[in-house]
PDB file of N, CA and C in Angstrom:
ATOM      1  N   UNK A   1      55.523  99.562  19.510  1.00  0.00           N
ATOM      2  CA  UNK A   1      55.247  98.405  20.335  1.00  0.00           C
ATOM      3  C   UNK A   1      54.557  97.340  19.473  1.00  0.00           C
ATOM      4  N   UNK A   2      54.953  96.344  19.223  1.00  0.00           N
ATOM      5  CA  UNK A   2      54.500  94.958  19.083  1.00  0.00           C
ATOM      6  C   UNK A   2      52.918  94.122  19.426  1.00  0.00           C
ATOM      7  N   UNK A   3      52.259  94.160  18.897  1.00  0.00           N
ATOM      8  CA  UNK A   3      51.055  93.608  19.637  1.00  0.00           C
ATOM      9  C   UNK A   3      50.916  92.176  19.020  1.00  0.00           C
ATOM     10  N   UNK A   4      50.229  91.436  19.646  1.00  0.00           N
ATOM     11  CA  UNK A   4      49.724  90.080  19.048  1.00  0.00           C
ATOM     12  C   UNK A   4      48.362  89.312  19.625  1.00  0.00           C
ATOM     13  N   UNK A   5      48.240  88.731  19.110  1.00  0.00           N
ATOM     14  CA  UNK A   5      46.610  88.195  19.368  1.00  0.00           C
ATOM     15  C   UNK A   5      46.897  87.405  20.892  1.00  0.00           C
ATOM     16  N   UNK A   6      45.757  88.068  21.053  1.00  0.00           N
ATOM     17  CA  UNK A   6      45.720  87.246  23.170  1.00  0.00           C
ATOM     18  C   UNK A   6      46.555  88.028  24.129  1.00  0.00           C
ATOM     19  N   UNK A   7      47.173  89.276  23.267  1.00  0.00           N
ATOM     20  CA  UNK A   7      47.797  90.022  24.702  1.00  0.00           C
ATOM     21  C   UNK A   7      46.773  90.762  24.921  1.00  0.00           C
ATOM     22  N   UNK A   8      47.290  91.286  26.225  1.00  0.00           N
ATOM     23  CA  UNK A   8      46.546  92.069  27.308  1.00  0.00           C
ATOM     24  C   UNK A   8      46.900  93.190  27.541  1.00  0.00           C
ATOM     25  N   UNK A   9      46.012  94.488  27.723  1.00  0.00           N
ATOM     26  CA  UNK A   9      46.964  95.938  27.556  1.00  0.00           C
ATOM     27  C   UNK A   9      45.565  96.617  28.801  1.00  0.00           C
ATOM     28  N   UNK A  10      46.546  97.481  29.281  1.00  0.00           N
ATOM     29  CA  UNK A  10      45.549  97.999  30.534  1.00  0.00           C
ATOM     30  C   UNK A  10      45.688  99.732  29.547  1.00  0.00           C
ATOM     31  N   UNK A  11      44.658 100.018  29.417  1.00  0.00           N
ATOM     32  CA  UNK A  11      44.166 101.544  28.345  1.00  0.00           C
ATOM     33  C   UNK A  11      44.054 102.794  29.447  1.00  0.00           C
ATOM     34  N   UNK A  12      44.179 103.498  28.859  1.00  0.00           N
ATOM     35  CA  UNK A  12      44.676 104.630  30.134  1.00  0.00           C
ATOM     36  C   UNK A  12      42.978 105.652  30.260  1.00  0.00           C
ATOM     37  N   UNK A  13      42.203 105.282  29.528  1.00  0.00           N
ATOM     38  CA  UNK A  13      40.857 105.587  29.953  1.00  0.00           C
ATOM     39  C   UNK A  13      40.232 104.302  30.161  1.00  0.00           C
ATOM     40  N   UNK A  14      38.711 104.208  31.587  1.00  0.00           N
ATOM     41  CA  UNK A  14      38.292 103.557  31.729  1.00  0.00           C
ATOM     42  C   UNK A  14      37.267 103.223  31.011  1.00  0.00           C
ATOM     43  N   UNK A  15      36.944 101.759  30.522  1.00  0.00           N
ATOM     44  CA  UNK A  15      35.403 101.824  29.864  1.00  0.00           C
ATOM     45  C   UNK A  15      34.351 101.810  30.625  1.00  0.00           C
ATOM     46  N   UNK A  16      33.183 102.554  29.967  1.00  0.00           N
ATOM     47  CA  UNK A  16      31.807 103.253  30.547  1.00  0.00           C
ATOM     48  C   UNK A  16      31.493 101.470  31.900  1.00  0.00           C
ATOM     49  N   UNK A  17      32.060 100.359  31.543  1.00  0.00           N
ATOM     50  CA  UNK A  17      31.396  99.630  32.462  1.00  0.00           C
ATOM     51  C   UNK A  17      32.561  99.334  33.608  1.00  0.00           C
ATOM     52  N   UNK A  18      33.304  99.732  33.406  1.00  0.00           N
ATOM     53  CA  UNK A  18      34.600 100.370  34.812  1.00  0.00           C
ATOM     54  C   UNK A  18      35.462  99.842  34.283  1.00  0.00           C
ATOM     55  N   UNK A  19      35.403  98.542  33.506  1.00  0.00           N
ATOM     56  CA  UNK A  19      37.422  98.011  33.110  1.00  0.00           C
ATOM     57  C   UNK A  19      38.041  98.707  32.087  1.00  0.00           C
ATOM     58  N   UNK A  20      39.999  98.649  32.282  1.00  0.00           N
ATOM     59  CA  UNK A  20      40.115  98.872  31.978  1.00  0.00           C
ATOM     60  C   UNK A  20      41.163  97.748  30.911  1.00  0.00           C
ATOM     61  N   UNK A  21      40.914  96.804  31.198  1.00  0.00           N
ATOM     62  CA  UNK A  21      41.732  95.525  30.561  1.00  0.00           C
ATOM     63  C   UNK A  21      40.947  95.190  29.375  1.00  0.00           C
ATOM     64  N   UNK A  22      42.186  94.669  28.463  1.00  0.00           N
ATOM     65  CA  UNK A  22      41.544  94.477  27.234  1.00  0.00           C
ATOM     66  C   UNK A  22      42.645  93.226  26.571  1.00  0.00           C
ATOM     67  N   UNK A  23      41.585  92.860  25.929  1.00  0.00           N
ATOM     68  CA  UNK A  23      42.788  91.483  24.855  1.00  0.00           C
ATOM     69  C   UNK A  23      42.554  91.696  23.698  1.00  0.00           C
ATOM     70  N   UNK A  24      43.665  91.794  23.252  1.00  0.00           N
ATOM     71  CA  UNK A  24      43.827  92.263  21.811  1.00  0.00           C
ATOM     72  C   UNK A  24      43.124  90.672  20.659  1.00  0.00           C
ATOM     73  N   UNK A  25      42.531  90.605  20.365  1.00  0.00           N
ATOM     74  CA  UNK A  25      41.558  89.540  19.187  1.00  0.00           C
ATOM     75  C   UNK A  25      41.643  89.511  17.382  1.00  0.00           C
ATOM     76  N   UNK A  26      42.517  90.835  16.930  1.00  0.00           N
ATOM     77  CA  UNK A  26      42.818  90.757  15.721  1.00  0.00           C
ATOM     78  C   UNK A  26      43.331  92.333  15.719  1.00  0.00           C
ATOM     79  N   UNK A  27      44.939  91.653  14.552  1.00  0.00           N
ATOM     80  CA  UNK A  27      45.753  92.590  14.425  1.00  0.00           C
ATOM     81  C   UNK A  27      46.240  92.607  13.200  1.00  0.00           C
ATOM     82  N   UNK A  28      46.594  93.882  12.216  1.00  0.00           N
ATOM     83  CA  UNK A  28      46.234  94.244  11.204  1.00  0.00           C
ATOM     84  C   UNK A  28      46.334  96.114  11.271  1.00  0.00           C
ATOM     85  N   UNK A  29      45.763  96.099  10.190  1.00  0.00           N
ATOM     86  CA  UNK A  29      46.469  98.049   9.885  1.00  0.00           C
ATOM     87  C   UNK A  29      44.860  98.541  10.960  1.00  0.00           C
ATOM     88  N   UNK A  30      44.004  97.377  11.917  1.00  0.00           N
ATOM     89  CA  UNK A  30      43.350  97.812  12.742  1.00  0.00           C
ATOM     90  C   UNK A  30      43.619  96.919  13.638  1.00  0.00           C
ATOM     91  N   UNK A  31      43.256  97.408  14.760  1.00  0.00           N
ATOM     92  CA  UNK A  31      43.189  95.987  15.715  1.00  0.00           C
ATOM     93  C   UNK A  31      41.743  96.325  16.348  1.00  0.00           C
ATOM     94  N   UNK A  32      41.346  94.621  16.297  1.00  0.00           N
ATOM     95  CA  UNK A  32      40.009  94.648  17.102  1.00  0.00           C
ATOM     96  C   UNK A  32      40.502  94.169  19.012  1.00  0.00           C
ATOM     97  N   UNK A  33      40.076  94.501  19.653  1.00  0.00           N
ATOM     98  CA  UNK A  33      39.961  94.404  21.021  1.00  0.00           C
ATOM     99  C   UNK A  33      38.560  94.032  21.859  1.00  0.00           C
ATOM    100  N   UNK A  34      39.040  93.371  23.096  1.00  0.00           N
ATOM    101  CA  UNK A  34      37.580  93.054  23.311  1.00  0.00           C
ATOM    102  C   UNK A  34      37.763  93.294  25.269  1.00  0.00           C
ATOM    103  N   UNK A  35      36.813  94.230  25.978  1.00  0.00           N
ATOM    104  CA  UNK A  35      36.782  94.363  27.054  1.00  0.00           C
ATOM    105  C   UNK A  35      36.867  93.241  27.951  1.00  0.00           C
ATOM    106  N   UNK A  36      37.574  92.911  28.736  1.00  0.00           N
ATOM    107  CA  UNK A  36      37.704  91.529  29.664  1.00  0.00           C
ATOM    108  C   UNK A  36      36.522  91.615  31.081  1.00  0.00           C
ATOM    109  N   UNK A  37      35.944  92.823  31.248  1.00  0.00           N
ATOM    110  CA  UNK A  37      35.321  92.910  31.979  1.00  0.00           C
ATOM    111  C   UNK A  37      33.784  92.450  31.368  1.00  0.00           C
ATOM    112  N   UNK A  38      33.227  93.350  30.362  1.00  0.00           N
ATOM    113  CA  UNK A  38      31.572  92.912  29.766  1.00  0.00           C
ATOM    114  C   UNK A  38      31.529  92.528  28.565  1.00  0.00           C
ATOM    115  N   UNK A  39      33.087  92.170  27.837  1.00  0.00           N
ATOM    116  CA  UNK A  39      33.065  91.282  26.821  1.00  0.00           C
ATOM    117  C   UNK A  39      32.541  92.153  25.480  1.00  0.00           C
ATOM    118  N   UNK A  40      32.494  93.876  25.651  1.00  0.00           N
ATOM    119  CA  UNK A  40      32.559  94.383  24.395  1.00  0.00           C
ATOM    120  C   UNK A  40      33.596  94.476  23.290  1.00  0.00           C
ATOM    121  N   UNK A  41      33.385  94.423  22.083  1.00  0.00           N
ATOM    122  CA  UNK A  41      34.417  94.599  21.087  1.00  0.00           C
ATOM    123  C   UNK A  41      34.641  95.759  20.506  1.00  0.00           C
ATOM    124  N   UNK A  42      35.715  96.377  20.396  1.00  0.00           N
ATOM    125  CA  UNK A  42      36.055  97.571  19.867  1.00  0.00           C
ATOM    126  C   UNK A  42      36.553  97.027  18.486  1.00  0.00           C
ATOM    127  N   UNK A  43      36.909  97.985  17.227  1.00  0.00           N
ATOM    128  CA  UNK A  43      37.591  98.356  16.265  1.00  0.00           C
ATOM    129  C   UNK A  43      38.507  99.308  15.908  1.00  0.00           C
ATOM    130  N   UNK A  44      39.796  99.519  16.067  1.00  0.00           N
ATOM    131  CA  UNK A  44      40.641 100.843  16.311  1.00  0.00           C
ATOM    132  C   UNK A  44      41.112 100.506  15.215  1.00  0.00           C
ATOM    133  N   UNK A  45      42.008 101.899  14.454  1.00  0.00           N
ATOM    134  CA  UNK A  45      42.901 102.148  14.011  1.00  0.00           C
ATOM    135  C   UNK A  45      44.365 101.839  14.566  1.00  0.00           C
ATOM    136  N   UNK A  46      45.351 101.598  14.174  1.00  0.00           N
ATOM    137  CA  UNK A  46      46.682 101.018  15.104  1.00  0.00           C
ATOM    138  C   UNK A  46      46.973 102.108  15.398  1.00  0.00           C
ATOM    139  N   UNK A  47      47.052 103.365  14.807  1.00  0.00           N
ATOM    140  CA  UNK A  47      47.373 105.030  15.218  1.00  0.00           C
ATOM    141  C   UNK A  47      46.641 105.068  16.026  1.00  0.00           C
ATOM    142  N   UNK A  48      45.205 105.411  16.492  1.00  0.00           N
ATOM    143  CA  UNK A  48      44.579 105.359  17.443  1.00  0.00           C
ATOM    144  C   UNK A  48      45.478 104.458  18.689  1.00  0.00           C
ATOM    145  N   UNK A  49      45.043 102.910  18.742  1.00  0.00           N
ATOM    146  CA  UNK A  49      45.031 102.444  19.557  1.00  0.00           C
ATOM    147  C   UNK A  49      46.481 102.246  20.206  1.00  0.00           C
ATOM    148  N   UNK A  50      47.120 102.824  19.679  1.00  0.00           N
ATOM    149  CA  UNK A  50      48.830 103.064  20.268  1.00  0.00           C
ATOM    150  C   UNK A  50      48.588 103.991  21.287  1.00  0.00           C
ATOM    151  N   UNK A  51      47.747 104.986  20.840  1.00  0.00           N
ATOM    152  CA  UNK A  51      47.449 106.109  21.644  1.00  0.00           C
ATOM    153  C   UNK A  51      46.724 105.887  22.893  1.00  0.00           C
ATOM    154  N   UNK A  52      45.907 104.926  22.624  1.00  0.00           N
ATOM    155  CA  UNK A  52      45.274 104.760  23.643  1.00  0.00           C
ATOM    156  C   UNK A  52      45.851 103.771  25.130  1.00  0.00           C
ATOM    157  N   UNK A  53      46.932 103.150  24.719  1.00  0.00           N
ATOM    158  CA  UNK A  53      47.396 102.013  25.643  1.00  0.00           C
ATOM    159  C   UNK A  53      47.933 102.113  26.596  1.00  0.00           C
ATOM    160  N   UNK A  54      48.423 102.009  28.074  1.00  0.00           N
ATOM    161  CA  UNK A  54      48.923 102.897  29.144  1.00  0.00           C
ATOM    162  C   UNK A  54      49.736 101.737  28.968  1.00  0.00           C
ATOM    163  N   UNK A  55      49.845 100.297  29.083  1.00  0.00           N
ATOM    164  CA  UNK A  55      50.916  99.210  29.682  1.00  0.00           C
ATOM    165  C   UNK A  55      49.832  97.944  28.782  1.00  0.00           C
ATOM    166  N   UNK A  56      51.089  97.344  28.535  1.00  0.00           N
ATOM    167  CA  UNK A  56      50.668  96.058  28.047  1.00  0.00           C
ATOM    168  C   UNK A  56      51.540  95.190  29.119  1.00  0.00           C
ATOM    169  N   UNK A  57      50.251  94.404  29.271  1.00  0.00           N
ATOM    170  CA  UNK A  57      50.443  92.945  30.186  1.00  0.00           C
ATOM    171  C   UNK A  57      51.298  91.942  29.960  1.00  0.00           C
ATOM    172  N   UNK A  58      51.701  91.230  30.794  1.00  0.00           N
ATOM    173  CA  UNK A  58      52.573  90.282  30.794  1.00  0.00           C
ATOM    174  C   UNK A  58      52.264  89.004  30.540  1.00  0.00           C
ATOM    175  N   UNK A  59      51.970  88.371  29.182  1.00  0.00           N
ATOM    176  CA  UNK A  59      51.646  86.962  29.416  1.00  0.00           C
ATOM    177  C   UNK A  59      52.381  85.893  29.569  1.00  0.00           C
ATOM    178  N   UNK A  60      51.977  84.460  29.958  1.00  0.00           N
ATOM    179  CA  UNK A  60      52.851  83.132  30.259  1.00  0.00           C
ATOM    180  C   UNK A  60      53.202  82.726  28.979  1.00  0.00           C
ATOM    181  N   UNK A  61      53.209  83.134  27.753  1.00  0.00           N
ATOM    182  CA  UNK A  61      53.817  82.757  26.633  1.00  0.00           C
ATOM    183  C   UNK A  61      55.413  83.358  26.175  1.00  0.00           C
ATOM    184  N   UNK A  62      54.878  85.046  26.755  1.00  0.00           N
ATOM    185  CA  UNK A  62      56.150  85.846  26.721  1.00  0.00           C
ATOM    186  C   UNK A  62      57.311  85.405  27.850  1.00  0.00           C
ATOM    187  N   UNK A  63      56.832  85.001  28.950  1.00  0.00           N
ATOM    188  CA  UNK A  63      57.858  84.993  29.547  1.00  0.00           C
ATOM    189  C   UNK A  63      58.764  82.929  29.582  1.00  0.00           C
ATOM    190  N   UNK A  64      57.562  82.086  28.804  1.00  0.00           N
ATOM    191  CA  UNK A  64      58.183  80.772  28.150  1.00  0.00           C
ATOM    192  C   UNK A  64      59.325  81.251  26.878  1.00  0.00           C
ATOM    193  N   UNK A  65      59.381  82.552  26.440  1.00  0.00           N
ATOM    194  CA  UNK A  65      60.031  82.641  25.012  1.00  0.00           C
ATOM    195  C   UNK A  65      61.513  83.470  25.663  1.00  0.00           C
ATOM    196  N   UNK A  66      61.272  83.852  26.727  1.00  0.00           N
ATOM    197  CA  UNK A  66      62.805  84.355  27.397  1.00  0.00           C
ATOM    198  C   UNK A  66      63.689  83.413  28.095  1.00  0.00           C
TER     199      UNK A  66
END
């Protein structure tokens, strides 16, 4: 799967402050992510964070490019 800066991916565990939405903020052989709910930042591995992703969101850019 494809990721890019400013998408949105719903993670199939919840974070400790209940969300589970996230926007992807930098991508690379890591991607940083940042909780949309309390605005924490993670650091993953792309192996990791593949693992971790249940559905990536639909943004108004993706669907201007179809």
């Amino acid at each position: 799967m494809n990721f890019e800066i400013g998408d949105k991916i719903i993670s199939k565990k919840t974070h400790p402050c209940g969300g589970n939405v996230w926007t992807v903020t930098r991508v690379g052989a890591d991607i940083k992510i940042k909780c949309d709910k309390c605005g924490h930042v993670v650091m993953i591995d792309r192996v990791a964070f593949e693992k971790i992703v249940k559905k990536k969101l639909e943004n108004d850019s993706d669907e201007k490019k179809k």
